[in-house]
PDB file of N, CA and C in Angstrom:
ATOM      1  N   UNK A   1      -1.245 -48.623 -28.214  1.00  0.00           N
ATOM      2  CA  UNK A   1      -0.828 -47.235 -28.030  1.00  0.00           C
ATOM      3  C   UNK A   1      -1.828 -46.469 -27.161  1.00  0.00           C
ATOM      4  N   UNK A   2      -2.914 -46.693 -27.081  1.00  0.00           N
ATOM      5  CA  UNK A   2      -4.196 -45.910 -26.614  1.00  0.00           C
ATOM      6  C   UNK A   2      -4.215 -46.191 -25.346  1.00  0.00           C
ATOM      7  N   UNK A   3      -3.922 -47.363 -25.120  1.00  0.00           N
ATOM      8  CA  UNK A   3      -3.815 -48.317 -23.697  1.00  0.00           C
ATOM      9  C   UNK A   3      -3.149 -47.451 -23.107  1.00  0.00           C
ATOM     10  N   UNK A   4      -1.553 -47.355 -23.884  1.00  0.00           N
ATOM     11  CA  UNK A   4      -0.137 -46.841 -22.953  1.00  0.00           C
ATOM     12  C   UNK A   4      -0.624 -45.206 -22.227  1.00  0.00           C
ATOM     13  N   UNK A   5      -1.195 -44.907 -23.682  1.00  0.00           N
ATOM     14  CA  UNK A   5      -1.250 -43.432 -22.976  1.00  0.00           C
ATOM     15  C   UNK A   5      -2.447 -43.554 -21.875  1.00  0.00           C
ATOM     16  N   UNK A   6      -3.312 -44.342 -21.954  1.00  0.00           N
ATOM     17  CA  UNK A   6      -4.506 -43.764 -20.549  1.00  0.00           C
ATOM     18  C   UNK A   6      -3.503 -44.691 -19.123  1.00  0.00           C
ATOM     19  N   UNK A   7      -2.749 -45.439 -19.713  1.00  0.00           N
ATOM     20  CA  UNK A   7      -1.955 -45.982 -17.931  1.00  0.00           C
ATOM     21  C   UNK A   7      -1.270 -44.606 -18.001  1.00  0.00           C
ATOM     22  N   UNK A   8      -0.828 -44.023 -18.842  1.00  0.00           N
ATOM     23  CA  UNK A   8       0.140 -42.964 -18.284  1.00  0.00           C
ATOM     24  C   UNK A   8      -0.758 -41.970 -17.750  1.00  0.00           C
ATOM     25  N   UNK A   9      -1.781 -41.772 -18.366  1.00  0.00           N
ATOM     26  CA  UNK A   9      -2.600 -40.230 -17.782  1.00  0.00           C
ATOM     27  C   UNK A   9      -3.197 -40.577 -16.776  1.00  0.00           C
ATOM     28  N   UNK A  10      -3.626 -42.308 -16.206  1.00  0.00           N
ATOM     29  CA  UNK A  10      -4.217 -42.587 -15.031  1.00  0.00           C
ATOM     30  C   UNK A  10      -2.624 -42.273 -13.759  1.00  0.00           C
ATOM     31  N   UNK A  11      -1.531 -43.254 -14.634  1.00  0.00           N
ATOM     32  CA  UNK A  11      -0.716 -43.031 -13.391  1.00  0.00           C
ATOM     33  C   UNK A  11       0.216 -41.490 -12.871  1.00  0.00           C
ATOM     34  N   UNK A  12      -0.137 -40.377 -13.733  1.00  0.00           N
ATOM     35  CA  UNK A  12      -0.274 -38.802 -13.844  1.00  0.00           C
ATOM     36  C   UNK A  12      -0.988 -38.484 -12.698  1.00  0.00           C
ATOM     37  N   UNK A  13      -2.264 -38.801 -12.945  1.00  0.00           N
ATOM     38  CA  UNK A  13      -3.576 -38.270 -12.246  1.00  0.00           C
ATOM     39  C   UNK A  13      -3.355 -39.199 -10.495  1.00  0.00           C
ATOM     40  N   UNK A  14      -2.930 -40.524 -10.470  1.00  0.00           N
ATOM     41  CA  UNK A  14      -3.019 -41.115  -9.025  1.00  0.00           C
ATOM     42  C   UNK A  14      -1.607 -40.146  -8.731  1.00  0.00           C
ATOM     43  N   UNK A  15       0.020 -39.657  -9.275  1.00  0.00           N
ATOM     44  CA  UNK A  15       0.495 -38.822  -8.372  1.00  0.00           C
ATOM     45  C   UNK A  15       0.225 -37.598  -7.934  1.00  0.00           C
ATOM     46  N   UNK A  16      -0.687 -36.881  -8.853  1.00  0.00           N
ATOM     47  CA  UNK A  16      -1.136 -35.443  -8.434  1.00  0.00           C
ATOM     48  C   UNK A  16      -2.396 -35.975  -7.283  1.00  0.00           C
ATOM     49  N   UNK A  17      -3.291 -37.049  -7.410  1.00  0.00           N
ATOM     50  CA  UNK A  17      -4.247 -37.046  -5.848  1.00  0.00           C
ATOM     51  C   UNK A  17      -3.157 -37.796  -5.162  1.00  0.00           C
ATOM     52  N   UNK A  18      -1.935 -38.435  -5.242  1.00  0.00           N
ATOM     53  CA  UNK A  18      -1.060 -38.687  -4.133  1.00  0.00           C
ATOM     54  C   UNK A  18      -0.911 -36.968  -2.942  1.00  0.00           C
ATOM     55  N   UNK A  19      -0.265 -36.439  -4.633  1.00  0.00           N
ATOM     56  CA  UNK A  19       0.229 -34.999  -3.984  1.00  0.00           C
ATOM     57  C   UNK A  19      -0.781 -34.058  -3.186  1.00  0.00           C
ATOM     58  N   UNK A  20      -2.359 -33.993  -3.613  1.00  0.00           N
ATOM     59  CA  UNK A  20      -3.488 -33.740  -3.563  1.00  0.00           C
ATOM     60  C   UNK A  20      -3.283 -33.796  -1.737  1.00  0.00           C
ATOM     61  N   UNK A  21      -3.743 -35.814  -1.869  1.00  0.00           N
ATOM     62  CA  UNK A  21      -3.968 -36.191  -0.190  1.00  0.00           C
ATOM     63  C   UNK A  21      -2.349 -35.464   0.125  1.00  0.00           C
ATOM     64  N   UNK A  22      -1.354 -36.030   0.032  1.00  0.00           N
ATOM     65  CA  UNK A  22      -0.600 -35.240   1.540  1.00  0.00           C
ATOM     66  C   UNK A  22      -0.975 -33.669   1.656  1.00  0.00           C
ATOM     67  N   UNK A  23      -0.584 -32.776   0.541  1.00  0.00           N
ATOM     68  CA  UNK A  23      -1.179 -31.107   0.758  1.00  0.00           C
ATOM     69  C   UNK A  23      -2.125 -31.235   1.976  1.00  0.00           C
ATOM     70  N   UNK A  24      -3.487 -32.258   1.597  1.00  0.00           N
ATOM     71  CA  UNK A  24      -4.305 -32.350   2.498  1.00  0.00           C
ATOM     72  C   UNK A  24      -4.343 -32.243   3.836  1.00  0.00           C
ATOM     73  N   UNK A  25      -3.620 -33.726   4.001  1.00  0.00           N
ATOM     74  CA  UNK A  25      -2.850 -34.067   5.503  1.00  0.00           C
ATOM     75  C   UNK A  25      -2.382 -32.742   5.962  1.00  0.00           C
ATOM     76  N   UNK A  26      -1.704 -32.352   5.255  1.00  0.00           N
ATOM     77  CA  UNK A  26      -0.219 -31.072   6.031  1.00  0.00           C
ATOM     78  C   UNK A  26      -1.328 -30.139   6.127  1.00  0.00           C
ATOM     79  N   UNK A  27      -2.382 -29.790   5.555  1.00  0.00           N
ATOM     80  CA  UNK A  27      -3.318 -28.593   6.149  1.00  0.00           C
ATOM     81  C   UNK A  27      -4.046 -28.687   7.137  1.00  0.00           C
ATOM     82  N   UNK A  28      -4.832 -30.256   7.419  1.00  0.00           N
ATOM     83  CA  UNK A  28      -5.238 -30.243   8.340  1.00  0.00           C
ATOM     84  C   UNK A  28      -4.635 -30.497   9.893  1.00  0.00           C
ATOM     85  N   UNK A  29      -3.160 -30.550   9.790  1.00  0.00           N
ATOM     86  CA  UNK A  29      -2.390 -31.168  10.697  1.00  0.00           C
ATOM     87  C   UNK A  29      -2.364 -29.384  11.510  1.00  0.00           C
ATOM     88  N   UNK A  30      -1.903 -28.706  10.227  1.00  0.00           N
ATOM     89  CA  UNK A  30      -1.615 -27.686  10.960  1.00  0.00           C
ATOM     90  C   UNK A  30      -2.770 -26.800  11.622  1.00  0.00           C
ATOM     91  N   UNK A  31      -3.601 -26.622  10.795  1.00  0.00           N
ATOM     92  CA  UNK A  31      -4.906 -26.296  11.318  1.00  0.00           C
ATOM     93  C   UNK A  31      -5.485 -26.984  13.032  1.00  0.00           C
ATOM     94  N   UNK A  32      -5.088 -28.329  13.267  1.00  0.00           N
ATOM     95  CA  UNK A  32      -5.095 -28.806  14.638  1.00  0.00           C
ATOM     96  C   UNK A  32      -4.495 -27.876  15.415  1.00  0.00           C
ATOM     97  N   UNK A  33      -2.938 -27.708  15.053  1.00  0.00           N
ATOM     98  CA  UNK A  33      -2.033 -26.800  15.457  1.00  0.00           C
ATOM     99  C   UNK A  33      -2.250 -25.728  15.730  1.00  0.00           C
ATOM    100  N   UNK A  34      -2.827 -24.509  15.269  1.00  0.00           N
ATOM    101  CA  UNK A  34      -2.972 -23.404  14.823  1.00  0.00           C
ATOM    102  C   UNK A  34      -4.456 -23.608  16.047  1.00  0.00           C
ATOM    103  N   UNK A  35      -5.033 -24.287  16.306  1.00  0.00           N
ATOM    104  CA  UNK A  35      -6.441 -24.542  16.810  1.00  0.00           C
ATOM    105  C   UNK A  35      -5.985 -24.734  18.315  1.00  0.00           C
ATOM    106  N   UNK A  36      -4.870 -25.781  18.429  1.00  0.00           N
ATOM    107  CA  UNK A  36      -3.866 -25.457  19.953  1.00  0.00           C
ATOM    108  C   UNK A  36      -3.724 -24.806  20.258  1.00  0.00           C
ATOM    109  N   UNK A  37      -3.024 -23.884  19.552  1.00  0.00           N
ATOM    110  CA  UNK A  37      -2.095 -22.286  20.067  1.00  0.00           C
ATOM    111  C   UNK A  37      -3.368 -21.290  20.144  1.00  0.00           C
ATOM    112  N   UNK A  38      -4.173 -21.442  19.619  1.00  0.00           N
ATOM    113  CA  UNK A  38      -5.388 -20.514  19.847  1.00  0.00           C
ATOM    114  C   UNK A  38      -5.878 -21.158  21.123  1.00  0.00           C
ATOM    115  N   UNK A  39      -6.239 -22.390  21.555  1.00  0.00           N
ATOM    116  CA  UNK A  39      -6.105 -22.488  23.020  1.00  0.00           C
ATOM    117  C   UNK A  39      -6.070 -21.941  23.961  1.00  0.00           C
ATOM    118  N   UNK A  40      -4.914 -22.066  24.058  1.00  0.00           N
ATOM    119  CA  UNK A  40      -3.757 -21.740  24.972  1.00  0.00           C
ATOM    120  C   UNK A  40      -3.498 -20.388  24.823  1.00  0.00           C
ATOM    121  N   UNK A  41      -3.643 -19.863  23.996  1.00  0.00           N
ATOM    122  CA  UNK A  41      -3.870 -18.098  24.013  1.00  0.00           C
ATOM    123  C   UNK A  41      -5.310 -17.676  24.875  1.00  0.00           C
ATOM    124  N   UNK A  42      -5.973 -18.701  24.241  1.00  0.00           N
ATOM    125  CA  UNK A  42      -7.406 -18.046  25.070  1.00  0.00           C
ATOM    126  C   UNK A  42      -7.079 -18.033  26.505  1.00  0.00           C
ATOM    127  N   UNK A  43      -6.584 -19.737  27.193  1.00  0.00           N
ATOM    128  CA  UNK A  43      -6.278 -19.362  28.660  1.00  0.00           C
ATOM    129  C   UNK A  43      -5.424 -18.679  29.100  1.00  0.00           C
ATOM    130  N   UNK A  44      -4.347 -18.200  28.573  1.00  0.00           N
ATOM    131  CA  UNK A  44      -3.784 -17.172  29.155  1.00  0.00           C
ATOM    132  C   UNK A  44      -3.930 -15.739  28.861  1.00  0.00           C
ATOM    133  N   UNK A  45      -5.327 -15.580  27.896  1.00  0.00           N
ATOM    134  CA  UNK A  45      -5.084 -14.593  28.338  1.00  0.00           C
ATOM    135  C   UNK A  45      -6.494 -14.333  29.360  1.00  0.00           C
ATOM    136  N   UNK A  46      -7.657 -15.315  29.283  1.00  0.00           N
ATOM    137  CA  UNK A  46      -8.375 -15.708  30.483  1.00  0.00           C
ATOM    138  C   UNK A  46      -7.565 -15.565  31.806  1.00  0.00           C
ATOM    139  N   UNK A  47      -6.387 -16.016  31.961  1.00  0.00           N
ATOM    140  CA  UNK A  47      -5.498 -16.019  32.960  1.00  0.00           C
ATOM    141  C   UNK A  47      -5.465 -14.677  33.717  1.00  0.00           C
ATOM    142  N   UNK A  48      -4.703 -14.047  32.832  1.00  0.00           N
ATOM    143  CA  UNK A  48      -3.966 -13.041  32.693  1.00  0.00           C
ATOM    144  C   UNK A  48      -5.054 -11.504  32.845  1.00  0.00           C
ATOM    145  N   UNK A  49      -6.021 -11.646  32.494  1.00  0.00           N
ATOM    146  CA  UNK A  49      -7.494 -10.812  33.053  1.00  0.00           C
ATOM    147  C   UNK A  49      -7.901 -10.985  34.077  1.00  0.00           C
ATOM    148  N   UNK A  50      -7.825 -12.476  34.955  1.00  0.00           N
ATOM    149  CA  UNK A  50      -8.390 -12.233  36.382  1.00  0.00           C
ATOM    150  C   UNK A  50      -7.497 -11.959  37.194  1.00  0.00           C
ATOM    151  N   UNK A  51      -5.996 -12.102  37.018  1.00  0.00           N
ATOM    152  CA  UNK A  51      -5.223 -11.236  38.095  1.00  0.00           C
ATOM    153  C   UNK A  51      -5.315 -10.264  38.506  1.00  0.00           C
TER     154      UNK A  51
END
């Protein structure tokens, strides 16, 4: 019985750090993203000042 329940609270705990790592992934993906578009804002508006 003691067994069953720690596979269950281990295999609990590996889907919440499943859920954990992707959250992860998807923040830092967008953060790349978000780090692009800030870019590309900077050169245009670098651009857009020396005209």
């Amino acid at each position: 019985m003691i067994t069953q329940t720690m596979q269950s609270k281990e295999s609990k705990e590996s889907k919440e750090n499943s859920k954990i790592s992707f959250a992860n992934a998807f923040l830092k993906q967008n953060a790349s993203k978000l780090n692009e578009i800030q870019n590309a804002n900077s050169q245009t508006l670098a651009r857009s000042e020396a005209l």
